[in-house]
N, C-alpha and C. Protein backbone atom coordinates (compact mmCIF):
# COMPACT_ATOMS: atom_id res chain seq x y z
N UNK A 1 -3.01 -19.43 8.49
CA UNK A 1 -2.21 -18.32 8.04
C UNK A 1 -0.82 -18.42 8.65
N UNK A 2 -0.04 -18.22 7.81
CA UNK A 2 1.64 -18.30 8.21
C UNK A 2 1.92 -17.05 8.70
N UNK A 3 1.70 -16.83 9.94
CA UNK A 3 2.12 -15.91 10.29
C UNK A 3 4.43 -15.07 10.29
N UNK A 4 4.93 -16.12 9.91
CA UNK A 4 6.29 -15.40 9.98
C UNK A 4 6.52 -15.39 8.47
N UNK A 5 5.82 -15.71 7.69
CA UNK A 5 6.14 -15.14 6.00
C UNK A 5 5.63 -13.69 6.08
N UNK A 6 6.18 -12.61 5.11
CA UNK A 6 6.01 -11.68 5.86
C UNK A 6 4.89 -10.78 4.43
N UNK A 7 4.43 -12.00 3.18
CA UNK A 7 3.29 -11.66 2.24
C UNK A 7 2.14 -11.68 3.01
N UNK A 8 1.65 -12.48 4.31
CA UNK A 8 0.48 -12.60 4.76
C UNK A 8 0.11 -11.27 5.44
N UNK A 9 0.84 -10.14 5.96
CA UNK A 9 0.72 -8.57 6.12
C UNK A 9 0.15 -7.76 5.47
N UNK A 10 0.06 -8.36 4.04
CA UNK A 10 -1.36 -7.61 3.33
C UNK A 10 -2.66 -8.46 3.26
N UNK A 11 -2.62 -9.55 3.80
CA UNK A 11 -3.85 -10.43 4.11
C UNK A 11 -5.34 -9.59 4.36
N UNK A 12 -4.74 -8.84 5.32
CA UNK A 12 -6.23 -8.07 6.09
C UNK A 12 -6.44 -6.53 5.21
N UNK A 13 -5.36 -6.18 3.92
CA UNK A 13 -5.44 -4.98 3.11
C UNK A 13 -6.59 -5.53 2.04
N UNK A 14 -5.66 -6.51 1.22
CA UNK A 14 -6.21 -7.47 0.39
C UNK A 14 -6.73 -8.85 0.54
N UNK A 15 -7.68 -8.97 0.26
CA UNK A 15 -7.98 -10.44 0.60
C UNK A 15 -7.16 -11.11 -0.47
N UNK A 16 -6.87 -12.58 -0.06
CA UNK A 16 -6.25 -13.36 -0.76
C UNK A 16 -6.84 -14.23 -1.98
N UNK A 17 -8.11 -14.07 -2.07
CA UNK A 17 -8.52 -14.28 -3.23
C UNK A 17 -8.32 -13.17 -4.40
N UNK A 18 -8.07 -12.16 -4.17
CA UNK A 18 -7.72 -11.43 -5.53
C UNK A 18 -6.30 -11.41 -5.78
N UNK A 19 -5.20 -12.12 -4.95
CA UNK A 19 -4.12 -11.82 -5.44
C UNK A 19 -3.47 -12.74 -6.59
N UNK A 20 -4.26 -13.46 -7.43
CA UNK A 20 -4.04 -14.14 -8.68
C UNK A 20 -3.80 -13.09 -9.54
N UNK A 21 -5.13 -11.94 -9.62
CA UNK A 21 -5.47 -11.32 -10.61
C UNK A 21 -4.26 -9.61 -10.50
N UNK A 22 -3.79 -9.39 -8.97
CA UNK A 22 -2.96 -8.12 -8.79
C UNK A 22 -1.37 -8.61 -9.62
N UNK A 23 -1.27 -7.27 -10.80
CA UNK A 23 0.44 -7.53 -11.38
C UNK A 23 1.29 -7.20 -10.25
N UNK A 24 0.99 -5.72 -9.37
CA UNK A 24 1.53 -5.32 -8.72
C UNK A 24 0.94 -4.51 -7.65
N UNK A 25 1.67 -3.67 -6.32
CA UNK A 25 1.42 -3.06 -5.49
C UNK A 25 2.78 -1.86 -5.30
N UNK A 26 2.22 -1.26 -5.30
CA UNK A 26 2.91 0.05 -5.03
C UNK A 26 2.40 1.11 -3.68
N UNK A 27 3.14 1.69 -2.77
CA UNK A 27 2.51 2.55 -1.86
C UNK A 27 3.01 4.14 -2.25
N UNK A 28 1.72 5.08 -2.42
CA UNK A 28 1.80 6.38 -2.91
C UNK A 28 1.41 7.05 -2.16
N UNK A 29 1.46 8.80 -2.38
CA UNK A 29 1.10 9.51 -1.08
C UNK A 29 0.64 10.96 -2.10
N UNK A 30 -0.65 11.45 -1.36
CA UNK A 30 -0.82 12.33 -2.55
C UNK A 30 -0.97 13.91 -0.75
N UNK A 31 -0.38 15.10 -1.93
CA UNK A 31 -0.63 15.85 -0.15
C UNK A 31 -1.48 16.76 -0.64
N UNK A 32 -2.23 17.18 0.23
CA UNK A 32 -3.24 17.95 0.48
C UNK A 32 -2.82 20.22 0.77
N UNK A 33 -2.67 20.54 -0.68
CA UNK A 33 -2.03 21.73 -0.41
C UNK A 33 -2.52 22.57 0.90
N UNK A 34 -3.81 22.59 0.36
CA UNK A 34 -4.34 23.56 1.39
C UNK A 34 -4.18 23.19 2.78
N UNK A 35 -3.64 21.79 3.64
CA UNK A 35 -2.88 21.64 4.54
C UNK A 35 -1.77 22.16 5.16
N UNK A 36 -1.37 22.07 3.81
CA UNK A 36 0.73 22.00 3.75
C UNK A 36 0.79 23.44 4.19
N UNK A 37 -0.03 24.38 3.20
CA UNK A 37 0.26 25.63 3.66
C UNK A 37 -0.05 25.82 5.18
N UNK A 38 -1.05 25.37 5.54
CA UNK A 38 -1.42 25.77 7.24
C UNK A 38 -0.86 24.76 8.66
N UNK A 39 0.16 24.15 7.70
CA UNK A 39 0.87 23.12 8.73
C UNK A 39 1.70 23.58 10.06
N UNK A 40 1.95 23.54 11.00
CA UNK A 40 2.43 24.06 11.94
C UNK A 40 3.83 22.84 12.39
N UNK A 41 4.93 23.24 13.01
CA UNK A 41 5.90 22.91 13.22
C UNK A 41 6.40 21.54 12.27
N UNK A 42 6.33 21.65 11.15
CA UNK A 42 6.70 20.42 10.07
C UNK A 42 6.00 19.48 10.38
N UNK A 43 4.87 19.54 10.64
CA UNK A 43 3.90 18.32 10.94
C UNK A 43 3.16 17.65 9.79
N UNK A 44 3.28 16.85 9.47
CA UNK A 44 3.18 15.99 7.97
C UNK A 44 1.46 15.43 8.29
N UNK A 45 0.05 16.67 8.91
CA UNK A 45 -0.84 16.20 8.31
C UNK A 45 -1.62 16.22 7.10
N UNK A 46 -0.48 16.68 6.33
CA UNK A 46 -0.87 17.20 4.87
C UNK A 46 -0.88 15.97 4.32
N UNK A 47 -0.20 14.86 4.39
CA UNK A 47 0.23 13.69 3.41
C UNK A 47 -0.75 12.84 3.82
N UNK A 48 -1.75 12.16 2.64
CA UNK A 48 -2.61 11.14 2.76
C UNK A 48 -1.49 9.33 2.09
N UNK A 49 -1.35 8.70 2.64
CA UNK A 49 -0.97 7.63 1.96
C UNK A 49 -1.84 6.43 1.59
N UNK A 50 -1.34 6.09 0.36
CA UNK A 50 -2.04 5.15 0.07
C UNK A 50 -1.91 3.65 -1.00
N UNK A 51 -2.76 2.70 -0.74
CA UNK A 51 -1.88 1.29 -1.37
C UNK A 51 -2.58 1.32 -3.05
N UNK A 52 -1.50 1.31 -3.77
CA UNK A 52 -1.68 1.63 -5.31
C UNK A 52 -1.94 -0.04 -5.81
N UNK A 53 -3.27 -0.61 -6.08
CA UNK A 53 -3.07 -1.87 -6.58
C UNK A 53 -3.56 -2.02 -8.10
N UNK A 54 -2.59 -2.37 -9.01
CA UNK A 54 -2.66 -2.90 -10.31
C UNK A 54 -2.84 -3.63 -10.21
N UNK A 55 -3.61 -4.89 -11.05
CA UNK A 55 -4.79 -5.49 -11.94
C UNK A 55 -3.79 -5.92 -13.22
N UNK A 56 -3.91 -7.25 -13.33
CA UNK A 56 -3.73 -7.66 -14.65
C UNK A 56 -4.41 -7.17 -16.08
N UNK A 57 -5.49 -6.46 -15.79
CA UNK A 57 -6.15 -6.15 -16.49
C UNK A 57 -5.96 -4.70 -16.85
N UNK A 58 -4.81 -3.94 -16.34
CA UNK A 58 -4.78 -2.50 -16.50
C UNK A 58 -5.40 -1.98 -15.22
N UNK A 59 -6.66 -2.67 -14.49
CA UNK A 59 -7.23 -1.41 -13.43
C UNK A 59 -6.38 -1.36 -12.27
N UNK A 60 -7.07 -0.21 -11.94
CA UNK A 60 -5.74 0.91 -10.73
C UNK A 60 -7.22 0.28 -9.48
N UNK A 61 -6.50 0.45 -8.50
CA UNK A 61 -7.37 0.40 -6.96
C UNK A 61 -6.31 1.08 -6.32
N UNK A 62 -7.11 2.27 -5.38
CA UNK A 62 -6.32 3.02 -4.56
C UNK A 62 -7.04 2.60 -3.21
N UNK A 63 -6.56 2.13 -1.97
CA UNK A 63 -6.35 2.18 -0.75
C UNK A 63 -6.18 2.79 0.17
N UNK A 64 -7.00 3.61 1.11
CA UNK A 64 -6.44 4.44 1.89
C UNK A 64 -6.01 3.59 3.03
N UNK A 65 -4.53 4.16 3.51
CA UNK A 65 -3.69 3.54 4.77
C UNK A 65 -3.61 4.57 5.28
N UNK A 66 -2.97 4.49 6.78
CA UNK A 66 -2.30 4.96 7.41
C UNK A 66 -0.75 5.02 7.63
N UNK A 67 -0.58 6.43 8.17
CA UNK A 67 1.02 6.68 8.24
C UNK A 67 1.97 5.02 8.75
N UNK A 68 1.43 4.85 10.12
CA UNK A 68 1.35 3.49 11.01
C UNK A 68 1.56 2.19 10.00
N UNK A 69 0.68 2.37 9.15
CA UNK A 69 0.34 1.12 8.22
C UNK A 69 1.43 1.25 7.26
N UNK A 70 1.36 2.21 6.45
CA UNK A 70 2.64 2.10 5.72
C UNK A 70 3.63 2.03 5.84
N UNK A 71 4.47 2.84 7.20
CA UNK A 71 5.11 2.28 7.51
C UNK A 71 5.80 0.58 8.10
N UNK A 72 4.29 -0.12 8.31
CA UNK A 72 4.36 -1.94 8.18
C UNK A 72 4.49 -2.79 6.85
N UNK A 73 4.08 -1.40 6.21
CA UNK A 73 3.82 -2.65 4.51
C UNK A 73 4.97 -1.96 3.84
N UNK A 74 5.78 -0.86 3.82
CA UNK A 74 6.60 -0.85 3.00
C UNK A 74 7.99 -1.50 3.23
N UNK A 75 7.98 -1.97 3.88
CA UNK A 75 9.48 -3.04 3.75
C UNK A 75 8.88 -4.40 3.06
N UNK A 76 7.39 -4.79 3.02
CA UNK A 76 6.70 -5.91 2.35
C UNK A 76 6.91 -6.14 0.77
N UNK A 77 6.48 -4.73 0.81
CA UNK A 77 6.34 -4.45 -0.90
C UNK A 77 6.87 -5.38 -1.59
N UNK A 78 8.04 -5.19 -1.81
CA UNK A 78 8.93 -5.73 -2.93
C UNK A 78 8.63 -7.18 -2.44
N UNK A 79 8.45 -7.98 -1.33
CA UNK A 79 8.60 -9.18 -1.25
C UNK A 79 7.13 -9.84 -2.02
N UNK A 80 5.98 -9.21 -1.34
CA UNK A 80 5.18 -9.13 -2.10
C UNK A 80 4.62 -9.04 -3.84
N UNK A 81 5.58 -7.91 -4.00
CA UNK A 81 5.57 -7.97 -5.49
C UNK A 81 6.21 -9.22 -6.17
N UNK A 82 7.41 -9.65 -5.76
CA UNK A 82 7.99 -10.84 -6.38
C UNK A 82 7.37 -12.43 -5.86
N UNK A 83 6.55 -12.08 -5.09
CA UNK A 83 6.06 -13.21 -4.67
C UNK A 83 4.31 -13.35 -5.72
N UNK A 84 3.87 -12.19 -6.23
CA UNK A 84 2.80 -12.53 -7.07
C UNK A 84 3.24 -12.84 -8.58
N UNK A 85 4.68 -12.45 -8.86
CA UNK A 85 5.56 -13.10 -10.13
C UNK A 85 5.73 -14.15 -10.19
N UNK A 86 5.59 -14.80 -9.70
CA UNK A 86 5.79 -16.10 -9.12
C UNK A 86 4.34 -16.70 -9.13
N UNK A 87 3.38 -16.24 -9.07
CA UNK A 87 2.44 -17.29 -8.77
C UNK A 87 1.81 -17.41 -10.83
C-alpha cells in the first residue's frame, strides 16, 4: 500500500476490490431533529455523517463515519473521485 498517495485513505472505508464498480463518493450529513432541539451550547451532536457511495449500477451505499473521519476524507474526495474516472 502506497501510503503518501492520498486515494489509499479510503482503503480501510472501502475495500479496494469494489472500487472498479463505485462511479462516485460523496460525504453527507443527515441531523437528527429531536437532538438539534435539545442541543446545549452549539454542540453539533445532532449531525450524523456519512460516506454516500454510488455504484455503476445506480445503487446508493451509505456509510456511517465519524466527525474525526470526515474530516480525513473530505479533502480526499475529489481526488478520489477523479482517480476512479480514470480507471
Amino acid at each position: 500500500m502506497n501510503s503518501e498517495n492520498p486515494i489509499f485513505i479510503f482503503d480501510p472505508i472501502i475495500p479496494q476490490k469494489e472500487w472498479p464498480t463505485i462511479r462516485k463518493i460523496s460525504i453527507k450529513f443527515k441531523d437528527i431533529l429531536i437532538l438539534k432541539w435539545i442541543s446545549f451550547n452549539n454542540t453539533n451532536i445532532y449531525r450524523r455523517h456519512y460516506l454516500k457511495v454510488t455504484y455503476k449500477n445506480q445503487q446508493v451505499k451509505h456509510i456511517s463515519i465519524s466527525l474525526s473521519t470526515k474530516n480525513d476524507l473530505k479533502q480526499h474526495v475529489k481526488i478520489f473521485n477523479q482517480h476512479l474516472k480514470t480507471k
